[in-house]
N, C-alpha and C. Protein backbone atom coordinates (compact mmCIF):
# COMPACT_ATOMS: atom_id res chain seq x y z
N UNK A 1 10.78 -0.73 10.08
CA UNK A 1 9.93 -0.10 11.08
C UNK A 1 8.66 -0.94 11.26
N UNK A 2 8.41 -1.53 12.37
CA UNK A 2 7.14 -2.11 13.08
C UNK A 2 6.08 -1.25 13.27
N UNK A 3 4.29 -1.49 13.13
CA UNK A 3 3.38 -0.87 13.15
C UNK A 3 3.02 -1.41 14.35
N UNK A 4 2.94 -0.43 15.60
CA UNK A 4 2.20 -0.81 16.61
C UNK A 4 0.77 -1.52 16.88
N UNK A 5 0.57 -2.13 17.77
CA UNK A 5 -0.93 -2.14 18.02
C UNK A 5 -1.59 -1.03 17.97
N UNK A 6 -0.77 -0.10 19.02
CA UNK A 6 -1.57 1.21 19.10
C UNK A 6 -1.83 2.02 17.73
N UNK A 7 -0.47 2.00 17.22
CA UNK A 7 -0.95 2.57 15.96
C UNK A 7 -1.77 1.98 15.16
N UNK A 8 -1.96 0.98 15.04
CA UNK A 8 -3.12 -0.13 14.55
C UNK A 8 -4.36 0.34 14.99
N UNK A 9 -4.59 0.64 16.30
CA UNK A 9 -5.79 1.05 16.72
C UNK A 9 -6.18 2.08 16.59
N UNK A 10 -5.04 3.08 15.80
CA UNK A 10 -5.48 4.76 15.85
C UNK A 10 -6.04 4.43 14.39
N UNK A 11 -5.68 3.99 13.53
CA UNK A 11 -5.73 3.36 12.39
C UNK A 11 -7.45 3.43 12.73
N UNK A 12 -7.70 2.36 12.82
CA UNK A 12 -9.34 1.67 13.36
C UNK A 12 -9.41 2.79 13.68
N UNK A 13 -9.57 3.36 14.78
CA UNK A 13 -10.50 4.57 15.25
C UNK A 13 -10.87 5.42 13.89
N UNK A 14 -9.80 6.15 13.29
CA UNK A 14 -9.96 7.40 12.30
C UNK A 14 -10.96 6.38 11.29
N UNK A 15 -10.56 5.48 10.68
CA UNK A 15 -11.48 4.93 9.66
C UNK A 15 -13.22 4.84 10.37
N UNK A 16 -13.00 4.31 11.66
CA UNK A 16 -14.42 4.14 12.47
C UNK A 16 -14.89 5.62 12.31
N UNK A 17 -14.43 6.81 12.79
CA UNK A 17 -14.81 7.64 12.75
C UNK A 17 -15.81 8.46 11.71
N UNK A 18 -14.48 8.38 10.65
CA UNK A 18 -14.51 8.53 9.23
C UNK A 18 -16.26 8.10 8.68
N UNK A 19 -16.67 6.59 8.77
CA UNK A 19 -17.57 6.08 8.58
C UNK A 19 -18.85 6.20 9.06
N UNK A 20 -18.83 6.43 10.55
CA UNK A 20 -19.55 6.29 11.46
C UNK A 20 -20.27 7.73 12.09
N UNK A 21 -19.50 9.17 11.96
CA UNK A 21 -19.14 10.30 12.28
C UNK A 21 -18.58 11.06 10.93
N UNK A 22 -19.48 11.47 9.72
CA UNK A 22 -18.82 11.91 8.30
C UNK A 22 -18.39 13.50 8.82
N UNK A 23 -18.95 14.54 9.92
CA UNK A 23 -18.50 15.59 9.92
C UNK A 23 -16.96 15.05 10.27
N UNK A 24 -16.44 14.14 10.85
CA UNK A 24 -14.77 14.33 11.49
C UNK A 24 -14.23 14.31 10.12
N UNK A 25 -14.46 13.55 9.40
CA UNK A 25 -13.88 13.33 8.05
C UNK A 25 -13.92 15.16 7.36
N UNK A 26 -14.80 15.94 7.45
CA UNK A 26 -15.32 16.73 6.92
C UNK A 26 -13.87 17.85 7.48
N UNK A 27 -14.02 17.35 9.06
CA UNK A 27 -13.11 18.63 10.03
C UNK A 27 -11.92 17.90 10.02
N UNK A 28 -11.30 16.46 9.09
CA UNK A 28 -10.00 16.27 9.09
C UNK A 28 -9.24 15.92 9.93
N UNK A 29 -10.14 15.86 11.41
CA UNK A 29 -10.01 15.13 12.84
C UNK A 29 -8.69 13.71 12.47
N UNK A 30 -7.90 13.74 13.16
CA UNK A 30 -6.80 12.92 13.04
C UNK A 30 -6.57 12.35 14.58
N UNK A 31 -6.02 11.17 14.87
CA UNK A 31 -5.49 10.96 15.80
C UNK A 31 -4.15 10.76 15.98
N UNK A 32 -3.40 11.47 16.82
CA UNK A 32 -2.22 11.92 16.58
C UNK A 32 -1.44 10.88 17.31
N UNK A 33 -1.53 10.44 18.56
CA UNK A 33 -0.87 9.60 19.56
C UNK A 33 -1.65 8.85 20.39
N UNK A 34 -1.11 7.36 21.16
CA UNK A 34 -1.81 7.13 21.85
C UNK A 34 -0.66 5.76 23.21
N UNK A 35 -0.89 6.08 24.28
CA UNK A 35 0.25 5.23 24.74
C UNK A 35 -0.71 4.56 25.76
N UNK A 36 -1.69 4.61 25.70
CA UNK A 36 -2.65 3.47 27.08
C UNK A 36 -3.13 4.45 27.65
N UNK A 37 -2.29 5.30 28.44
CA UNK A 37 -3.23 6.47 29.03
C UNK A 37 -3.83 7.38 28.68
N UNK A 38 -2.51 7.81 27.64
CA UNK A 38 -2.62 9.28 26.72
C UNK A 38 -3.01 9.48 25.74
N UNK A 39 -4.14 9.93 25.13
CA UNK A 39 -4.60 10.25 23.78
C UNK A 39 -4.84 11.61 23.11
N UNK A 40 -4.18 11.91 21.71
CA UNK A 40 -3.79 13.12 21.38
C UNK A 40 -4.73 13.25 20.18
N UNK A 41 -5.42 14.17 19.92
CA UNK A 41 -6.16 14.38 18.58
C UNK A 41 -5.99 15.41 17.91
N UNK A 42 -6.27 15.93 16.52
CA UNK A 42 -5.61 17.49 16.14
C UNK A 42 -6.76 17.60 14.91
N UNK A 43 -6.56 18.64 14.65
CA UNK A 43 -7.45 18.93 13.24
C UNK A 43 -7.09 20.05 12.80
N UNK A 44 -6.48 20.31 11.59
CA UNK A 44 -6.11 21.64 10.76
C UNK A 44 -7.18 23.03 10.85
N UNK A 45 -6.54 23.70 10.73
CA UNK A 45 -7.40 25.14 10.78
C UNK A 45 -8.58 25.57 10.10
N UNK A 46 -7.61 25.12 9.05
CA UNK A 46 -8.55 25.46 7.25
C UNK A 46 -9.81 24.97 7.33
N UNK A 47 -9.93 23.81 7.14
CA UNK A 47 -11.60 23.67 7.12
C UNK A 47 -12.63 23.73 8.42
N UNK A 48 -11.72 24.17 9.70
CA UNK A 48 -12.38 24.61 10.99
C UNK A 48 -12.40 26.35 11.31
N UNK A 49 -12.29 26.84 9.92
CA UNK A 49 -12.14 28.21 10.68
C UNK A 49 -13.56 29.10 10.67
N UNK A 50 -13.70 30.23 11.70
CA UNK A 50 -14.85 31.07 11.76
C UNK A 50 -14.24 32.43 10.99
N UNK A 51 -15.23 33.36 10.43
CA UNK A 51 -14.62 34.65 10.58
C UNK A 51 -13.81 35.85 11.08
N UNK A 52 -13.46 35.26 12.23
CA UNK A 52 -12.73 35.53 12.67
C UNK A 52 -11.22 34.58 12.34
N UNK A 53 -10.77 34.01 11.61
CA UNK A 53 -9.86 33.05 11.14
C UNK A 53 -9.43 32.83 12.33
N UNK A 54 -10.15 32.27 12.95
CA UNK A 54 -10.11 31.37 14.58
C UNK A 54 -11.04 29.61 14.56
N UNK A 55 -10.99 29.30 14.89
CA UNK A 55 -11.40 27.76 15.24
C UNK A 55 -12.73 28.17 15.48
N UNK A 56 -13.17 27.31 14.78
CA UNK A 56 -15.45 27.91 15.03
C UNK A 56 -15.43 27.12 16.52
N UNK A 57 -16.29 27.22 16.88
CA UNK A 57 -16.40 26.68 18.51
C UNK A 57 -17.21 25.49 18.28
N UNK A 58 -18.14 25.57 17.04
CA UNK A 58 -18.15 23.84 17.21
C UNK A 58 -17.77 22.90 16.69
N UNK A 59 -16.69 23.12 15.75
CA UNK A 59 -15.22 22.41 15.69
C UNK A 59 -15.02 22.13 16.97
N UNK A 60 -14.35 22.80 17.69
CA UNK A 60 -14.02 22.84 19.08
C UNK A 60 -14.35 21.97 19.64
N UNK A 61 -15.78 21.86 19.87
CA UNK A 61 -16.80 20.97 20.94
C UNK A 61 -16.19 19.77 19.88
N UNK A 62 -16.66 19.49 18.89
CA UNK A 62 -16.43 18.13 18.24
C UNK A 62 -15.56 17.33 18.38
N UNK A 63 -14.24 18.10 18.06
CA UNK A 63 -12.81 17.80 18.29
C UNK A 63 -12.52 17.55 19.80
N UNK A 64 -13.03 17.94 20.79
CA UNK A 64 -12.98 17.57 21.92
C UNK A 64 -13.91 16.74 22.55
N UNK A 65 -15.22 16.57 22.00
CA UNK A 65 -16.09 15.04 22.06
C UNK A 65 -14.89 14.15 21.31
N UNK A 66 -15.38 14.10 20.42
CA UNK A 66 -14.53 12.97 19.63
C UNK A 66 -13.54 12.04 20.41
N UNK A 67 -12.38 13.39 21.00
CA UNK A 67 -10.94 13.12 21.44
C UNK A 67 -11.53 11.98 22.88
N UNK A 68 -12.40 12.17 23.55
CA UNK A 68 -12.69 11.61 24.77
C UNK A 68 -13.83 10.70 24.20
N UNK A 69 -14.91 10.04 23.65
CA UNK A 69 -15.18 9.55 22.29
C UNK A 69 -14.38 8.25 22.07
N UNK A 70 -13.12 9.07 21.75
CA UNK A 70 -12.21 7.57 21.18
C UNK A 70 -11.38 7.67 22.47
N UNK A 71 -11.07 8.39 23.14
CA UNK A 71 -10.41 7.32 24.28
C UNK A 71 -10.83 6.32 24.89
N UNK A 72 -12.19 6.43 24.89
CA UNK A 72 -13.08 5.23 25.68
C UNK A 72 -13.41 4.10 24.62
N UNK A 73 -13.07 4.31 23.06
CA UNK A 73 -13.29 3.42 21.90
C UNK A 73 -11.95 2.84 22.48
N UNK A 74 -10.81 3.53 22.18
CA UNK A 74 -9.10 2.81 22.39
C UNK A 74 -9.48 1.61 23.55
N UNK A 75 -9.81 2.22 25.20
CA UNK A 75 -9.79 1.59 26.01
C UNK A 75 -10.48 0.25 25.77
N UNK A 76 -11.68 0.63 25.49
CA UNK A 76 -12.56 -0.88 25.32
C UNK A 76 -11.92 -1.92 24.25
N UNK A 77 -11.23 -1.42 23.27
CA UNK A 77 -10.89 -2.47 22.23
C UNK A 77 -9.03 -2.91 23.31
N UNK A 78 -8.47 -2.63 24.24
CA UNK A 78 -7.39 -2.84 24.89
C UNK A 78 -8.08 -3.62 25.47
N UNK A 79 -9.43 -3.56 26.38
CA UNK A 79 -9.77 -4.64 27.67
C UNK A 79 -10.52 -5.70 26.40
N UNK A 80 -10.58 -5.76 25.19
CA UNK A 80 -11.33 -6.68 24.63
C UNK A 80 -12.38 -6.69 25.11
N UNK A 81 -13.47 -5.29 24.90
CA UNK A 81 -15.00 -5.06 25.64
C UNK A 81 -15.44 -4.87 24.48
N UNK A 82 -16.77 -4.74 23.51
CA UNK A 82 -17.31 -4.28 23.50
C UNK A 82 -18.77 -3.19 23.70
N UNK A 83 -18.98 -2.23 23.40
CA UNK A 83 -19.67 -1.41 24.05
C UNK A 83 -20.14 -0.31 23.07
N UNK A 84 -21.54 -0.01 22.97
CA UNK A 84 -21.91 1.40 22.25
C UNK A 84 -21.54 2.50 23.19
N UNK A 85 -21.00 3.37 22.65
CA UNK A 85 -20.36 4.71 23.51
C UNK A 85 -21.13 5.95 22.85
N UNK A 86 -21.96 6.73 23.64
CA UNK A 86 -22.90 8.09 23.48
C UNK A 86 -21.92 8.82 24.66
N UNK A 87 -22.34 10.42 24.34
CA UNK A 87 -22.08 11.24 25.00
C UNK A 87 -23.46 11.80 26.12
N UNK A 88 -22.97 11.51 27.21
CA UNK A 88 -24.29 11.71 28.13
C UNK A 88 -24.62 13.35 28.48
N UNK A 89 -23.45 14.03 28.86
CA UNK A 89 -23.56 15.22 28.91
C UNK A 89 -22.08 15.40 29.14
N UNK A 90 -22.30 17.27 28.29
CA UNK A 90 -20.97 17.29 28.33
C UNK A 90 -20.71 18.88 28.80
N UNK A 91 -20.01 19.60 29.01
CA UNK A 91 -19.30 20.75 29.61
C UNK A 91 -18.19 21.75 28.62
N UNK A 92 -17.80 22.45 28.13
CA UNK A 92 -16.89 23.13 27.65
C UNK A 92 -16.84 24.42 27.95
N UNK A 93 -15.31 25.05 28.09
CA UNK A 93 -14.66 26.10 28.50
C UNK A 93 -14.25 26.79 27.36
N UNK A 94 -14.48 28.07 27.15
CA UNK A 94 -13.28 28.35 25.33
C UNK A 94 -12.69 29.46 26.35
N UNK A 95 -11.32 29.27 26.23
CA UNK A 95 -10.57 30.03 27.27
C UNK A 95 -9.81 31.06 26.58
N UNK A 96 -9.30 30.56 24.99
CA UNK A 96 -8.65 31.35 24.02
C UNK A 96 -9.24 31.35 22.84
N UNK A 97 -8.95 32.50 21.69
CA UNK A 97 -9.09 31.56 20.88
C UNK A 97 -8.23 30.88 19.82
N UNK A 98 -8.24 29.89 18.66
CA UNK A 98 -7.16 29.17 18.49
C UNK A 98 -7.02 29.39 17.31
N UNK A 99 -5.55 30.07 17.01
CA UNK A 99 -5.38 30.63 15.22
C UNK A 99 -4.16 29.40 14.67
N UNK A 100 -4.03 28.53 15.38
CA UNK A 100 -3.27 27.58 14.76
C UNK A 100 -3.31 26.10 15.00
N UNK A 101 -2.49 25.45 14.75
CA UNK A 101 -3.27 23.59 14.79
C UNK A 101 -3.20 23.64 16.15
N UNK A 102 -4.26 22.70 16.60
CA UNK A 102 -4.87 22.50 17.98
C UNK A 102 -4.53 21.53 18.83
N UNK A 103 -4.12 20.89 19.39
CA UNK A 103 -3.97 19.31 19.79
C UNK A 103 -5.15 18.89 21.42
N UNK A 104 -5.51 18.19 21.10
CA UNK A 104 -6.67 18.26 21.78
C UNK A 104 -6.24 16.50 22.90
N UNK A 105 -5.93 16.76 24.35
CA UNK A 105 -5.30 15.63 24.73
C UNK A 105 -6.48 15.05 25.95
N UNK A 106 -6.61 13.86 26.53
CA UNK A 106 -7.04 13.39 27.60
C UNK A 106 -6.20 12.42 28.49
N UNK A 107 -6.39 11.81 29.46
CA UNK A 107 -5.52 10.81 30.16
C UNK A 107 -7.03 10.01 30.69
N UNK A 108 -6.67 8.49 30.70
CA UNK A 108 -7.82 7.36 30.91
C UNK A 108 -7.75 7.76 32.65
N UNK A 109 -8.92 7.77 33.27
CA UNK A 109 -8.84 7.65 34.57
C UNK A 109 -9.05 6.08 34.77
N UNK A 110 -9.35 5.90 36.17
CA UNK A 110 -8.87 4.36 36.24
C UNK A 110 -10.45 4.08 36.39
N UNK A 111 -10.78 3.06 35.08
CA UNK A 111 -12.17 2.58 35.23
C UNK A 111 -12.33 1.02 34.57
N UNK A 112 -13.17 0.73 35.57
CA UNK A 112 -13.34 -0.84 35.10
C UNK A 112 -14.16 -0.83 34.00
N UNK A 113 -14.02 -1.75 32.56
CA UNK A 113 -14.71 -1.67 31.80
C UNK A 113 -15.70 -3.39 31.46
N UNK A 114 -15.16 -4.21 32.19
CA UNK A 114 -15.61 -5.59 32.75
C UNK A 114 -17.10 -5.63 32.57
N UNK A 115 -17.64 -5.07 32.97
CA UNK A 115 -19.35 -4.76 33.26
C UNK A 115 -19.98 -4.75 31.80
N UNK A 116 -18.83 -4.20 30.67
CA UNK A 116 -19.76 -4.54 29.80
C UNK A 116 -20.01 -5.74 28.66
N UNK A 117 -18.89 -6.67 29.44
CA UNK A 117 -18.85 -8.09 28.71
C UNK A 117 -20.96 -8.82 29.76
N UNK A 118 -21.02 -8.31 30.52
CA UNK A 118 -22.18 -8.66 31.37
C UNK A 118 -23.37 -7.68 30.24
N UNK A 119 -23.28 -7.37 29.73
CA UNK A 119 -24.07 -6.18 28.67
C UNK A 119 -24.81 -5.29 29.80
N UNK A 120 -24.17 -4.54 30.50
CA UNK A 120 -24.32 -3.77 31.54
C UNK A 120 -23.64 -2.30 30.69
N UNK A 121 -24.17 -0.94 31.40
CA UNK A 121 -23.42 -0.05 31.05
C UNK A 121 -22.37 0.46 32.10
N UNK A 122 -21.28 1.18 30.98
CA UNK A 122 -20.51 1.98 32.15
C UNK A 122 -20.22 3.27 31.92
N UNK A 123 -20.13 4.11 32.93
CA UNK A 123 -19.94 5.57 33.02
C UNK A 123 -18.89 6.04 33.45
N UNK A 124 -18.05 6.99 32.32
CA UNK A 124 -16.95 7.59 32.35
C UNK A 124 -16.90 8.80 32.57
N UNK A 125 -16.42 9.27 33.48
CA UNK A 125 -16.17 11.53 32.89
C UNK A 125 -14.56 11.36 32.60
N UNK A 126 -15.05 12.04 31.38
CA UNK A 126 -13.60 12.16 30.75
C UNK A 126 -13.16 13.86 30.81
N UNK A 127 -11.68 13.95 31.04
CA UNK A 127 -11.30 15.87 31.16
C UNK A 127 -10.85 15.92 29.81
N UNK A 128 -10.68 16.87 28.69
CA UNK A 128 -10.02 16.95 27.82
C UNK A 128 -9.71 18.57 27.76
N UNK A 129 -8.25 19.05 27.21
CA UNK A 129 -7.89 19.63 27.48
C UNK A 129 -7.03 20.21 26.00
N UNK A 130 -7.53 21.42 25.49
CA UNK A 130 -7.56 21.54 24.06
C UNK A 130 -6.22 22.88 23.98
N UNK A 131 -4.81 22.38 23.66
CA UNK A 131 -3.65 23.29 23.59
C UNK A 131 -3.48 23.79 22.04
N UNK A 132 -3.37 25.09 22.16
CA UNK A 132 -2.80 25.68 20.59
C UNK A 132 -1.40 26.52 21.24
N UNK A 133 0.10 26.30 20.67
CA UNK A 133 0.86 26.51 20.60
C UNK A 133 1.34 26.55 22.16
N UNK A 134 1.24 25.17 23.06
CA UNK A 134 0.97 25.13 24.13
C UNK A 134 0.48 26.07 25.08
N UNK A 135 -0.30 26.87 25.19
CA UNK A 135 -1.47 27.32 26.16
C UNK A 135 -3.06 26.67 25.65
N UNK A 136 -3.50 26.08 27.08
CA UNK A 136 -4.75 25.95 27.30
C UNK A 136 -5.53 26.85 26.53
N UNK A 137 -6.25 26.51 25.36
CA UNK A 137 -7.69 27.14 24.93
C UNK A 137 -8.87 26.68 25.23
N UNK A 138 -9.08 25.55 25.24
CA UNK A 138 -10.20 24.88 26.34
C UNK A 138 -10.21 24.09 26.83
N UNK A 139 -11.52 23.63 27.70
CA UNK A 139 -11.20 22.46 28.54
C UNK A 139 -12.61 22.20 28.56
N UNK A 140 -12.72 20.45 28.44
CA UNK A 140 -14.13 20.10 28.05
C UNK A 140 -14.40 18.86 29.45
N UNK A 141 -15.18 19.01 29.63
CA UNK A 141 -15.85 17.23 30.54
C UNK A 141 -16.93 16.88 30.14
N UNK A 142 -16.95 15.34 29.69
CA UNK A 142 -17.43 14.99 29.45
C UNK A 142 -18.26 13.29 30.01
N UNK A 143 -19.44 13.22 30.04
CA UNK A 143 -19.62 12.15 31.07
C UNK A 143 -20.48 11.08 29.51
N UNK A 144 -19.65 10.17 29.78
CA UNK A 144 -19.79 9.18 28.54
C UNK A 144 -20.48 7.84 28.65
N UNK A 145 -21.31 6.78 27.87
CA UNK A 145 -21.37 5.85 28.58
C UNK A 145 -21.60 4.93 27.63
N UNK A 146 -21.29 3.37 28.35
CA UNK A 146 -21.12 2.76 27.05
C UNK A 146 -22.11 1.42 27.19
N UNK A 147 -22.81 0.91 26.94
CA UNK A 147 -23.49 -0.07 27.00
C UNK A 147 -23.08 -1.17 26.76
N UNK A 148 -23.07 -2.32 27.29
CA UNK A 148 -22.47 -3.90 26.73
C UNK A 148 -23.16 -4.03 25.22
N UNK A 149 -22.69 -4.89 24.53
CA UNK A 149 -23.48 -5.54 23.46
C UNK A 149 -22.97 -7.20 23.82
């Protein structure tokens, strides 16, 4: 069995994370899949739960920064960019709430990331879209941006 790039790069991300971001490590944040467009993230219950043995909501928010976060980390290390990536502002929906593992997905919209080999920034809104036992529990936007280095 061959180790993808991609999986190579989910690799990198979780360790980046891990290092860089100690609550994901804390909330067990994983990256589950990734095919160029599609990026899948998940995080176990147990150490995300509220009293209500439901998903605390800012698990939630995290796990769904994060997930859109590293899609724009994935993308830039595919176009060979680098770039610091902040969250500019962001949006969330809690539509359900979530008593079991979560999978938290986005799709890349089509954005040039070129601008930041010029050490220019660029601005993304990312949708992410947070399923427990496939129904929608939330839905986050997020407007991201990444600066050249």
């Amino acid at each position: 069995m061959t180790i993808s790039n991609h999986d190579i790069l989910l690799q990198q991300l979780q360790q980046t994370w891990h290092q860089t971001i100690p609550v994901s490590e804390f909330m067990q944040i994983a990256p589950l899949a990734f095919d160029g467009e599609t990026f899948e993230v998940s995080a176990p219950l147990e150490p995300n739960i509220n009293l209500h043995n439901t998903m605390f909501a800012g698990s939630i928010y995290t796990l769904m920064t994060l997930t859109g976060w590293g899609m724009l980390w994935l993308q830039q290390k595919l176009a060979e960019q680098e770039g610091d990536i902040v969250l500019a502002d962001a949006n969330v929906r809690y539509l359900a709430p979530i008593d079991s593992q979560p999978i938290a997905k986005v799709n890349w919209p089509d954005c040039d990331l070129s601008k930041l080999s010029l050490g220019r920034r660029v601005k993304v809104r990312l949708e992410v879209e947070l399923y427990c036992n496939d129904l929608l529990c939330a839905s986050f936007s997020g407007l991201y941006v990444s600066k050249g280095k």
